[in-house]
C-alpha atoms as a PDB file:
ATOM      1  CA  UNK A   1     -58.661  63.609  75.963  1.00  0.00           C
ATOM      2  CA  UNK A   2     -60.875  60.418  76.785  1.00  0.00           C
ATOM      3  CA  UNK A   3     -64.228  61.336  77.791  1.00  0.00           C
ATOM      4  CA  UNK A   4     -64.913  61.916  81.309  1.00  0.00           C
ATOM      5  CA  UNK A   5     -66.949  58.836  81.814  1.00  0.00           C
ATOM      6  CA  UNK A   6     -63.781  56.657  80.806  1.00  0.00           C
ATOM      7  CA  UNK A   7     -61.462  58.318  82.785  1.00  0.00           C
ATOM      8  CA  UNK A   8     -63.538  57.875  86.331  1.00  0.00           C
ATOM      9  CA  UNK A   9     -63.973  54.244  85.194  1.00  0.00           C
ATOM     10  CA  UNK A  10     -60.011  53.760  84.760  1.00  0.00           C
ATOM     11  CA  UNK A  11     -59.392  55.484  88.102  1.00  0.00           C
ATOM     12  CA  UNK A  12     -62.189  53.698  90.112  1.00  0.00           C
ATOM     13  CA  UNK A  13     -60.195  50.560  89.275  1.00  0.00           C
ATOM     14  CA  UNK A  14     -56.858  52.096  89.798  1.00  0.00           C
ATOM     15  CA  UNK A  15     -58.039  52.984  93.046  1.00  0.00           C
ATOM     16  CA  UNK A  16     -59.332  49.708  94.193  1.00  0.00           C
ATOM     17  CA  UNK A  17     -55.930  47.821  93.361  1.00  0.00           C
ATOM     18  CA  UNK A  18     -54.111  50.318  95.103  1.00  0.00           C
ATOM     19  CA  UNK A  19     -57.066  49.587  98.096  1.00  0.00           C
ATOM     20  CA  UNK A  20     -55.657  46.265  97.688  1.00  0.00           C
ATOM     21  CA  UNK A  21     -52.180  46.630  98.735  1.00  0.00           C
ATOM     22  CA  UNK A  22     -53.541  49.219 101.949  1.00  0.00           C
ATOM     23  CA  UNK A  23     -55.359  46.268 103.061  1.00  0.00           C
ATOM     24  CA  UNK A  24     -52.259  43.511 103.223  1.00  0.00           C
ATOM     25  CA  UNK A  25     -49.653  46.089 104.664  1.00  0.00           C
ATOM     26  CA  UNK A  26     -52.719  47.284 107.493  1.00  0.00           C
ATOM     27  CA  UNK A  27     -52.494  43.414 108.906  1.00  0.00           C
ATOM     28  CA  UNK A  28     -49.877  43.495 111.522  1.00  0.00           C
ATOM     29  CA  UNK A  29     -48.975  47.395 110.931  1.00  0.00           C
ATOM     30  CA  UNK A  30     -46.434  48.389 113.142  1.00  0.00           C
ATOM     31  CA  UNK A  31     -47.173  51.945 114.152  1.00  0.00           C
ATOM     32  CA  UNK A  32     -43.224  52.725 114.766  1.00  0.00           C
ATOM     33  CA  UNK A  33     -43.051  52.842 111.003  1.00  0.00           C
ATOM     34  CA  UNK A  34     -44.823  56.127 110.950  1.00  0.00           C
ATOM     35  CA  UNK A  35     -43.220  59.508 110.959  1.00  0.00           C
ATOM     36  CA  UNK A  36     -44.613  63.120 111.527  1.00  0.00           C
ATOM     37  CA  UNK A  37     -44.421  65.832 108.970  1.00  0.00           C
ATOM     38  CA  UNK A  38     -45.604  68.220 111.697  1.00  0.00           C
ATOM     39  CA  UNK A  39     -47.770  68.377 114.975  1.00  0.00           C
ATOM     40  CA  UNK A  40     -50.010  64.953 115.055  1.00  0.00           C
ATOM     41  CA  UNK A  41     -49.273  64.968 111.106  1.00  0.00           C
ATOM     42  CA  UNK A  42     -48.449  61.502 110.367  1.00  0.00           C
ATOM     43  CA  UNK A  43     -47.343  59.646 107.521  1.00  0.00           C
ATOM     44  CA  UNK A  44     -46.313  56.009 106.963  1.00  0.00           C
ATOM     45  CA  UNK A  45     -44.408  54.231 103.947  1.00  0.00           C
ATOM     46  CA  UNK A  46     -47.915  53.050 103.310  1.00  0.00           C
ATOM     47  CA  UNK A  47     -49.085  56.423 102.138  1.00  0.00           C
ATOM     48  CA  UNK A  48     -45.878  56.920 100.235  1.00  0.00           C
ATOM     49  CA  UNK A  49     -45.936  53.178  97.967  1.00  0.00           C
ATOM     50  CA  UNK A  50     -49.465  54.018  97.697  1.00  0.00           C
ATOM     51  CA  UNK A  51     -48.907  57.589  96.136  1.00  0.00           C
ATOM     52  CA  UNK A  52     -46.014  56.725  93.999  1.00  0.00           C
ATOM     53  CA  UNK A  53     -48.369  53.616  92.295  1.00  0.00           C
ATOM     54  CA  UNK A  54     -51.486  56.393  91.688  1.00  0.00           C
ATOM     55  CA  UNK A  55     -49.327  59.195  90.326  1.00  0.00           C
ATOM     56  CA  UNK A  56     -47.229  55.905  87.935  1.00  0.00           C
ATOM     57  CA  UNK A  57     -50.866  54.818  86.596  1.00  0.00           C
ATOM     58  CA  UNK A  58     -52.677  58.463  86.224  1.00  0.00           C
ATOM     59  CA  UNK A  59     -49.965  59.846  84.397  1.00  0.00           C
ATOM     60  CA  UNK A  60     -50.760  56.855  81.969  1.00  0.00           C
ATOM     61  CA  UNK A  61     -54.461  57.669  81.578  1.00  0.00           C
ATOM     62  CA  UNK A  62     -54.082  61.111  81.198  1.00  0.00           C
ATOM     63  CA  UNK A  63     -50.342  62.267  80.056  1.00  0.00           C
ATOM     64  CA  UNK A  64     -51.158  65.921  80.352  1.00  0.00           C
ATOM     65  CA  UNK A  65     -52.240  66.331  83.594  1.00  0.00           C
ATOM     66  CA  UNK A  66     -50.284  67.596  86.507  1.00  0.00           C
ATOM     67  CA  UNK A  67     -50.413  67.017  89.908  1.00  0.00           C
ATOM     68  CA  UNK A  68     -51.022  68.095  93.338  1.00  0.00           C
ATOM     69  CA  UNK A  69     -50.258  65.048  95.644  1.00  0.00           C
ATOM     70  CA  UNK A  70     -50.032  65.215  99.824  1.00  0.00           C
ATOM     71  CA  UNK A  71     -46.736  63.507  99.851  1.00  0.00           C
ATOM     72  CA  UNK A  72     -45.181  65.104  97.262  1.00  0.00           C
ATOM     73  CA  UNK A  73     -44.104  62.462  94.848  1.00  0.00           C
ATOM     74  CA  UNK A  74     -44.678  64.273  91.859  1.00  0.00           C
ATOM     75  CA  UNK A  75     -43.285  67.461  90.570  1.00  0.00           C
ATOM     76  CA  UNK A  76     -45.311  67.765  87.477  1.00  0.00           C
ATOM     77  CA  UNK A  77     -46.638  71.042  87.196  1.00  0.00           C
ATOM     78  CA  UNK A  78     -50.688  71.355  86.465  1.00  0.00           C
ATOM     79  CA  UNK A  79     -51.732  73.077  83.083  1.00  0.00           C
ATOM     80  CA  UNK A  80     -55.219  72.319  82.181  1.00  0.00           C
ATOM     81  CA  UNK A  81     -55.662  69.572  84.058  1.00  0.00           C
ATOM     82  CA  UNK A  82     -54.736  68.404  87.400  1.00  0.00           C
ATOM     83  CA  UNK A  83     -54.602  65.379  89.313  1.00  0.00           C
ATOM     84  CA  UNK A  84     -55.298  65.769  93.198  1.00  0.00           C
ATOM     85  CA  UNK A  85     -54.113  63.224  95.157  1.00  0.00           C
ATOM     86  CA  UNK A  86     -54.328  61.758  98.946  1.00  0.00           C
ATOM     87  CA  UNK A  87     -53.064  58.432  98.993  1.00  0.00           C
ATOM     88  CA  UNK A  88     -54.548  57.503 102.018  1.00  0.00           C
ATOM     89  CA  UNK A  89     -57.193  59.961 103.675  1.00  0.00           C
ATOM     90  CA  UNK A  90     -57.282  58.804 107.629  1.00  0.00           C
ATOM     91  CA  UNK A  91     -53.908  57.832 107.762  1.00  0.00           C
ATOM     92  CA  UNK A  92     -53.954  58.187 112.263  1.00  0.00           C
ATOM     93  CA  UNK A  93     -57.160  55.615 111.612  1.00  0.00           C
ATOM     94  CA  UNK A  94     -54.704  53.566 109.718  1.00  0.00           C
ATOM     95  CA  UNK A  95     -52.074  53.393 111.957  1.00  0.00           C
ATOM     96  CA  UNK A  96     -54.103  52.778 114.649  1.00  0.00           C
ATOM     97  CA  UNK A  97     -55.888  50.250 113.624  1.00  0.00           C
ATOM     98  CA  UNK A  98     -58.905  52.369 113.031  1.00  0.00           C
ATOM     99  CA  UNK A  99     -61.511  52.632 110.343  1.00  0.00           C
ATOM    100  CA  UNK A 100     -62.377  54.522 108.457  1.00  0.00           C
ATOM    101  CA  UNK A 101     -59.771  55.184 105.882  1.00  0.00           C
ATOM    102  CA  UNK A 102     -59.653  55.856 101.953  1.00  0.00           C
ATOM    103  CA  UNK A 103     -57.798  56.805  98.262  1.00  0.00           C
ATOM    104  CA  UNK A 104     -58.701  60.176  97.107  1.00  0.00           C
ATOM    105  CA  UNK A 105     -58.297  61.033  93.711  1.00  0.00           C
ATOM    106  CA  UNK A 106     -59.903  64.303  92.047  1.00  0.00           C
ATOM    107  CA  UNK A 107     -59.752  65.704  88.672  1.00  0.00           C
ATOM    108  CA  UNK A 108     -59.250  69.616  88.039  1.00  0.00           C
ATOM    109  CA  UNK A 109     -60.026  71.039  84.683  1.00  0.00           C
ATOM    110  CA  UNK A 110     -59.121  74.785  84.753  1.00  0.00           C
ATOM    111  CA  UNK A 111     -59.292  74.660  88.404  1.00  0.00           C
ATOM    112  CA  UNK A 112     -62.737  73.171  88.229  1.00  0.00           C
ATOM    113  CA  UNK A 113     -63.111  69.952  89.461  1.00  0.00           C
ATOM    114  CA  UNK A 114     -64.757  67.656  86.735  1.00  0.00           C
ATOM    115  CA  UNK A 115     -64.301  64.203  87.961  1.00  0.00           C
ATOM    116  CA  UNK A 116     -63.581  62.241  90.992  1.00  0.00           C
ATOM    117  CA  UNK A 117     -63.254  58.954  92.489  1.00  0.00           C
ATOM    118  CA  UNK A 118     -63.454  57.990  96.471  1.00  0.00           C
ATOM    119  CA  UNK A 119     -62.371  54.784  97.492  1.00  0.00           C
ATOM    120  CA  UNK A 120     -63.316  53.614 101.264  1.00  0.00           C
ATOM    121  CA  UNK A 121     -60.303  50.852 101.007  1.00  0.00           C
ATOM    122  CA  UNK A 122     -61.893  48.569 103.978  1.00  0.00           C
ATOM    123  CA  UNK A 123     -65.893  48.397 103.099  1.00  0.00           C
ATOM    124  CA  UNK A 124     -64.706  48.530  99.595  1.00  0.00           C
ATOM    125  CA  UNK A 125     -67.252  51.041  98.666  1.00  0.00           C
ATOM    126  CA  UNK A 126     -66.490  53.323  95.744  1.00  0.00           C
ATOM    127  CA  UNK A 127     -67.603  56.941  95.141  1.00  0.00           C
ATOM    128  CA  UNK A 128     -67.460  58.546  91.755  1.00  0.00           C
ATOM    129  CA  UNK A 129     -68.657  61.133  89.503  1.00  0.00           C
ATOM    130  CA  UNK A 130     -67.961  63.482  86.572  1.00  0.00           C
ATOM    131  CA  UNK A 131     -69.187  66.656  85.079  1.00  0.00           C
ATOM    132  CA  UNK A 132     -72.611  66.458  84.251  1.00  0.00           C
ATOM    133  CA  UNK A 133     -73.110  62.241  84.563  1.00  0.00           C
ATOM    134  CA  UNK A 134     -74.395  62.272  88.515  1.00  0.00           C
ATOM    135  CA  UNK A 135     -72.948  60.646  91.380  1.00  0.00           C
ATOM    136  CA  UNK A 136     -72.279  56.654  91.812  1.00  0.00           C
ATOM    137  CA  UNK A 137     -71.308  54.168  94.967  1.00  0.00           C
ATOM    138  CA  UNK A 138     -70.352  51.486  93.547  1.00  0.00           C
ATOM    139  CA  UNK A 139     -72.539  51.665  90.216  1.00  0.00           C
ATOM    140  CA  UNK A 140     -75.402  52.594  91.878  1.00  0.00           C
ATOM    141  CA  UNK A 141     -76.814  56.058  91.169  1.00  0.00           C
ATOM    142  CA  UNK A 142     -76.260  58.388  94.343  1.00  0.00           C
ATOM    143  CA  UNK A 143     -78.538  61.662  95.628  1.00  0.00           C
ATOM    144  CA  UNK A 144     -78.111  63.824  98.247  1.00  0.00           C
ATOM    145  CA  UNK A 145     -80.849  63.435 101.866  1.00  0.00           C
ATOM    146  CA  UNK A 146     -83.902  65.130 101.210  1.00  0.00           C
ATOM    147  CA  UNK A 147     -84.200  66.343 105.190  1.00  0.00           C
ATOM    148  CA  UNK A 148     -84.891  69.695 105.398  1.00  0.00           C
ATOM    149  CA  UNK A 149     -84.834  70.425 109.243  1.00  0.00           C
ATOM    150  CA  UNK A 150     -81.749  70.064 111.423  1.00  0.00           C
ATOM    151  CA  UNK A 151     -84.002  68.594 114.176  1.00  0.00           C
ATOM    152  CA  UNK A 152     -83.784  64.929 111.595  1.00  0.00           C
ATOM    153  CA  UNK A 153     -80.478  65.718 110.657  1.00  0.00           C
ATOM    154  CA  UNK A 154     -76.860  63.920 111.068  1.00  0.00           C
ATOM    155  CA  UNK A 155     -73.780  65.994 111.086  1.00  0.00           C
ATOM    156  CA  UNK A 156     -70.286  65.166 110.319  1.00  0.00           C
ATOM    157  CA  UNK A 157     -67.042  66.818 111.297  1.00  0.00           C
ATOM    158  CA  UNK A 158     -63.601  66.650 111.994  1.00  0.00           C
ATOM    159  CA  UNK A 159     -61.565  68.433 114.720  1.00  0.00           C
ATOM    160  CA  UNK A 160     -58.538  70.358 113.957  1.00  0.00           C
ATOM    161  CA  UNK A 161     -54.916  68.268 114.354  1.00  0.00           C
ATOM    162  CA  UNK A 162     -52.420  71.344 113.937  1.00  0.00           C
ATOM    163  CA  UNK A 163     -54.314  74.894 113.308  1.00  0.00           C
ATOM    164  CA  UNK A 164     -56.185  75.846 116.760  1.00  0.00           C
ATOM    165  CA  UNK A 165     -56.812  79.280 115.961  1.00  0.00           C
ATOM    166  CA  UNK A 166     -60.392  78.478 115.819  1.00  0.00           C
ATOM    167  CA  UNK A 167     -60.537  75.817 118.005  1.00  0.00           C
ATOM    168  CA  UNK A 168     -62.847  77.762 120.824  1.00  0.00           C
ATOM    169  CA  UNK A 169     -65.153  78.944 118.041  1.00  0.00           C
ATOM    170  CA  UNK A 170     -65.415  75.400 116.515  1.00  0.00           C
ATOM    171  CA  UNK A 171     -66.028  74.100 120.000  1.00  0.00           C
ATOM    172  CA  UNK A 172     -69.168  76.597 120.258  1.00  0.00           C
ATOM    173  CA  UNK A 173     -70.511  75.726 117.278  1.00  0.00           C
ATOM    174  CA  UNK A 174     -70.108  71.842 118.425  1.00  0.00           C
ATOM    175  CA  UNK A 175     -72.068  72.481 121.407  1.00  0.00           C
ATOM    176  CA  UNK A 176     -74.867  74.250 119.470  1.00  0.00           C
ATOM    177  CA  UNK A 177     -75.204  71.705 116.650  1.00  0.00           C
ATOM    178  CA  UNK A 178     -75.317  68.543 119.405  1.00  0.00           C
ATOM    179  CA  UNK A 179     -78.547  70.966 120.824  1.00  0.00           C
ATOM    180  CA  UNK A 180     -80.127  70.754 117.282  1.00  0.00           C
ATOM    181  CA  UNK A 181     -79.602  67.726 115.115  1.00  0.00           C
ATOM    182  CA  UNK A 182     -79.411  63.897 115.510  1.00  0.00           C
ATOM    183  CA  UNK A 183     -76.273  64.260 116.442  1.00  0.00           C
ATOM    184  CA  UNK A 184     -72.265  64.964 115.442  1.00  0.00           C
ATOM    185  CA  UNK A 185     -70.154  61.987 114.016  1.00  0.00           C
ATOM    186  CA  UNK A 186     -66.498  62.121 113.578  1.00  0.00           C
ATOM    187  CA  UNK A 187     -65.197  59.459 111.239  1.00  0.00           C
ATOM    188  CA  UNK A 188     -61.733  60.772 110.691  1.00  0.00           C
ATOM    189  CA  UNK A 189     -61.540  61.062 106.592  1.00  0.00           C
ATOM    190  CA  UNK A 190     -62.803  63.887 105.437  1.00  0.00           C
ATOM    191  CA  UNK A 191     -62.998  62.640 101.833  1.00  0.00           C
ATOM    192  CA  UNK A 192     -65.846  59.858 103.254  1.00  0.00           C
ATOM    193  CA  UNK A 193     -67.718  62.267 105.439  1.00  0.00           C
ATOM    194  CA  UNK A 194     -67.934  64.367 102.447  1.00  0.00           C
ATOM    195  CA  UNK A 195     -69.012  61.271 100.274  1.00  0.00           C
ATOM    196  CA  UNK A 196     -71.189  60.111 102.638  1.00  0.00           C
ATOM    197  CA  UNK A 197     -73.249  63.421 102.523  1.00  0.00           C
ATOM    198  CA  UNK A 198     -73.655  62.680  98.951  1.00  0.00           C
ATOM    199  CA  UNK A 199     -75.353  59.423  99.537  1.00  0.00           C
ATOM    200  CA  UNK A 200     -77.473  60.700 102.009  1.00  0.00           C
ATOM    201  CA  UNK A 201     -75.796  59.440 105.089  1.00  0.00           C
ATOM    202  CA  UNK A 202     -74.966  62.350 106.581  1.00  0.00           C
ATOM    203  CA  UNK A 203     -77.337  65.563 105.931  1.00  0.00           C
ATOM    204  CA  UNK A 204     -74.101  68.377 106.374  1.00  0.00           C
ATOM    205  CA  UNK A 205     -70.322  67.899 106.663  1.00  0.00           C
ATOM    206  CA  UNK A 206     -67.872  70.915 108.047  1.00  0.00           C
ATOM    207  CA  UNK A 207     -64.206  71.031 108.842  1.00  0.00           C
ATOM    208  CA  UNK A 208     -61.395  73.963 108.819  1.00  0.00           C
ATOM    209  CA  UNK A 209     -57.897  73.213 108.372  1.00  0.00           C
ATOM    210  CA  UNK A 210     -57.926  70.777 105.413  1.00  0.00           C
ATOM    211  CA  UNK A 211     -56.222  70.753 101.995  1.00  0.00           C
ATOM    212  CA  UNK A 212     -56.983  70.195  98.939  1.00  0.00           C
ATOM    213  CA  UNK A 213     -56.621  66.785  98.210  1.00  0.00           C
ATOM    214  CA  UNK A 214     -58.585  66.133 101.412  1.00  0.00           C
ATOM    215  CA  UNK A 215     -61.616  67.773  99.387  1.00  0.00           C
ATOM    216  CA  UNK A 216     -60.728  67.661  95.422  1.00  0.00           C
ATOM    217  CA  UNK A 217     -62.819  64.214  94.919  1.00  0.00           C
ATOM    218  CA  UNK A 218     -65.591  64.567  97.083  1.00  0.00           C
ATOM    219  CA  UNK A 219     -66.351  68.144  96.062  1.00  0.00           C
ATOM    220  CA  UNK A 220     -67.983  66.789  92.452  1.00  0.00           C
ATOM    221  CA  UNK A 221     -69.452  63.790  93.941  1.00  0.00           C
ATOM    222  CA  UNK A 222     -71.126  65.812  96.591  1.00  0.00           C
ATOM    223  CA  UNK A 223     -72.146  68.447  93.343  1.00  0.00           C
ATOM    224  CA  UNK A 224     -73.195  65.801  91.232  1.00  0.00           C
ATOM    225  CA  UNK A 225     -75.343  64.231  93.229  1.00  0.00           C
ATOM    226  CA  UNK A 226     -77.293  67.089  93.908  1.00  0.00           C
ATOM    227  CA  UNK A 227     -75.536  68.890  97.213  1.00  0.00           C
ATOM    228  CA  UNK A 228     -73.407  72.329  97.431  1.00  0.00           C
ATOM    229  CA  UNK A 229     -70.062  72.851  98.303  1.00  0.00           C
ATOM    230  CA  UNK A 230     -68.029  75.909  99.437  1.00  0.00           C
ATOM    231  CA  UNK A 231     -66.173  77.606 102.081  1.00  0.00           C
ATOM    232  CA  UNK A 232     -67.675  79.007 105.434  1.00  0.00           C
ATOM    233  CA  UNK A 233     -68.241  82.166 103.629  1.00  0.00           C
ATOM    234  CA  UNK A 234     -70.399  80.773 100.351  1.00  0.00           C
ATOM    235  CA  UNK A 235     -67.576  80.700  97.977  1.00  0.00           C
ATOM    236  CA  UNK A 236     -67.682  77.423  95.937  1.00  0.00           C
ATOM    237  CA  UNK A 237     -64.404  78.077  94.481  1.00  0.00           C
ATOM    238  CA  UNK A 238     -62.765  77.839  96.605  1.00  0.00           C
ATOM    239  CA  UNK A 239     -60.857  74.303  97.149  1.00  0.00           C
ATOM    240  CA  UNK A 240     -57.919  75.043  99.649  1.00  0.00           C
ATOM    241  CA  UNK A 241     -59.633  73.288 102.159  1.00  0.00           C
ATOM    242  CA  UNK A 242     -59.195  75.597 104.655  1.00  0.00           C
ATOM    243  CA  UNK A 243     -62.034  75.850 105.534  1.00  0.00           C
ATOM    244  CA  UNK A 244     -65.092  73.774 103.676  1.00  0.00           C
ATOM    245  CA  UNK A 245     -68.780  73.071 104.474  1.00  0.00           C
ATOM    246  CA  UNK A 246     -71.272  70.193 101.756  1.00  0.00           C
ATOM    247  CA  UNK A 247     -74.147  70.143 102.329  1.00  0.00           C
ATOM    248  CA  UNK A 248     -77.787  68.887 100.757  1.00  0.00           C
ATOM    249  CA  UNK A 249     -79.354  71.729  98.988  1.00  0.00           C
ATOM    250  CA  UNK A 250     -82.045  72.112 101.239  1.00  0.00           C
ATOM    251  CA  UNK A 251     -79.781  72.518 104.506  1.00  0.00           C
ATOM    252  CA  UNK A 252     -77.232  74.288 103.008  1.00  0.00           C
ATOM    253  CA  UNK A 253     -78.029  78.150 103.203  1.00  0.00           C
ATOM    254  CA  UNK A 254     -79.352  78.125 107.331  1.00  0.00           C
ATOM    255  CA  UNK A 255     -76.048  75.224 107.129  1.00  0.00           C
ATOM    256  CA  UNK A 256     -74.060  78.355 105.736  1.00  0.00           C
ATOM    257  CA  UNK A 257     -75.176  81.001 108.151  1.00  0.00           C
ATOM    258  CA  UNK A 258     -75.030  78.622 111.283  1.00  0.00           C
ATOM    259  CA  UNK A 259     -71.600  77.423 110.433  1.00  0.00           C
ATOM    260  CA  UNK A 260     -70.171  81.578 109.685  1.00  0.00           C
ATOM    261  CA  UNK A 261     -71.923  82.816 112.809  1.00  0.00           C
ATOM    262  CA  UNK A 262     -69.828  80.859 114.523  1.00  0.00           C
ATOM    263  CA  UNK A 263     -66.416  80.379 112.795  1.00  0.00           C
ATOM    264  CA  UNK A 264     -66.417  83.716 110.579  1.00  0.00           C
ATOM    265  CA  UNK A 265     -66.715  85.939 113.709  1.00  0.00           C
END
């Protein structure tokens, strides 16, 4: 296998002509030419191009990887390694007319995520980062916030579109978190809030009800530039996305115990 390094560089530049062809089919995007896959679950043929041209050009730069992809356009099994793919993370943005939205695509070795590369298609910023070579926007070495007290923080979430079993606990913890921080931003990409805690934008992300391709990317870049990842109970292997909290280091254990007081009850 090419070294990891390589790799992210290929896919960064995968992902930024695929960015390319998001951008000319969002002008004049006709939101009848969505569908739903479930409740407020929307797709478009933009997500759909967009996969098929990712999952045509990874299998090129690594043959032996697999793939988990949201829309399903790929039934290669994962071995070793594992391509995780959302096409186009924010898709209501998108067909709204909205921004944020972005290409996720993360790289499991053994189930570990070891390289990934976030692609904010409209500011054309790119996120990316291997095992053990730090965290980059756009060649730039990244780092998680150093704030260490919610009272100077910035908090990023995303409400639930389709599970609402937790939605009056998630609520709760919404109220108590506007008391304490700077305040609660919901961009609508999970991938970005997550890579936006790694350059410091943000100080904590969490969400529940997300899957793994919403989280595969961001969950090294977060890592590797010097944050923690892991489920509302402290397990950081967890990658279903079901429920996920990244934080800086120095937020992230009161972050943990805030977060399961609430939604662990």
């Amino acid at each position: 296998m090419k070294d990891l390094k390589s790799i992210v560089s290929e896919v960064a530049e995968l992902a930024r002509e695929t960015g390319k062809f998001i951008r000319r089919e969002s002008a004049g995007f006709d939101i009848s030419r969505t569908e739903k896959k479930g409740l407020h679950d929307l797709v478009s043929y933009v997500d759909r191009k967009s996969e098929e041209m990712l999952v045509e050009k990874l299998s090129l730069i690594l043959p032996e990887a697999g793939f988990i992809t949201e829309e399903g356009t790929s039934s290669k099994k994962c071995g070793r390694y594992c391509w995780v793919i959302d096409p186009l993370d924010g898709t209501t943005n998108f067909v709204h007319g909205l921004q944020p939205y972005a290409i996720s695509i993360g790289l499991l070795e053994d189930e570990e995520p070891v390289a990934g590369v976030v692609y904010e298609a409209v500011g054309s910023e790119t996120f990316t980062a291997w095992k053990n070579g730090g965290a980059w926007l756009n060649d730039r070495a990244i780092h998680v916030s150093e704030i260490k007290s919610f009272s100077d923080s910035l908090i990023a979430t995303g409400f639930p579109y389709n599970d609402f079993s937790r939605l009056n606990e998630f609520l709760e913890s919404l109220k108590h978190f506007s008391k304490t921080t700077h305040g609660i931003r919901r961009l609508g990409s999970a991938a970005i809030d997550m890579a936006y805690v790694a350059c410091g934008r943000f100080e904590t992300f969490y969400e529940y009800g997300l899957n793994p391709w919403d989280i595969a990317a961001a969950t090294i870049i977060v890592r590797e530039a010097g944050g923690k990842v892991s489920d509302f109970r402290g397990n950081e292997k967890n990658l279903s996305g079901s429920d996920v909290i990244a934080s800086n280091n120095l937020l992230y254990s009161e972050f943990l115990e805030t977060v399961a007081k609430f939604m662990n009850s």
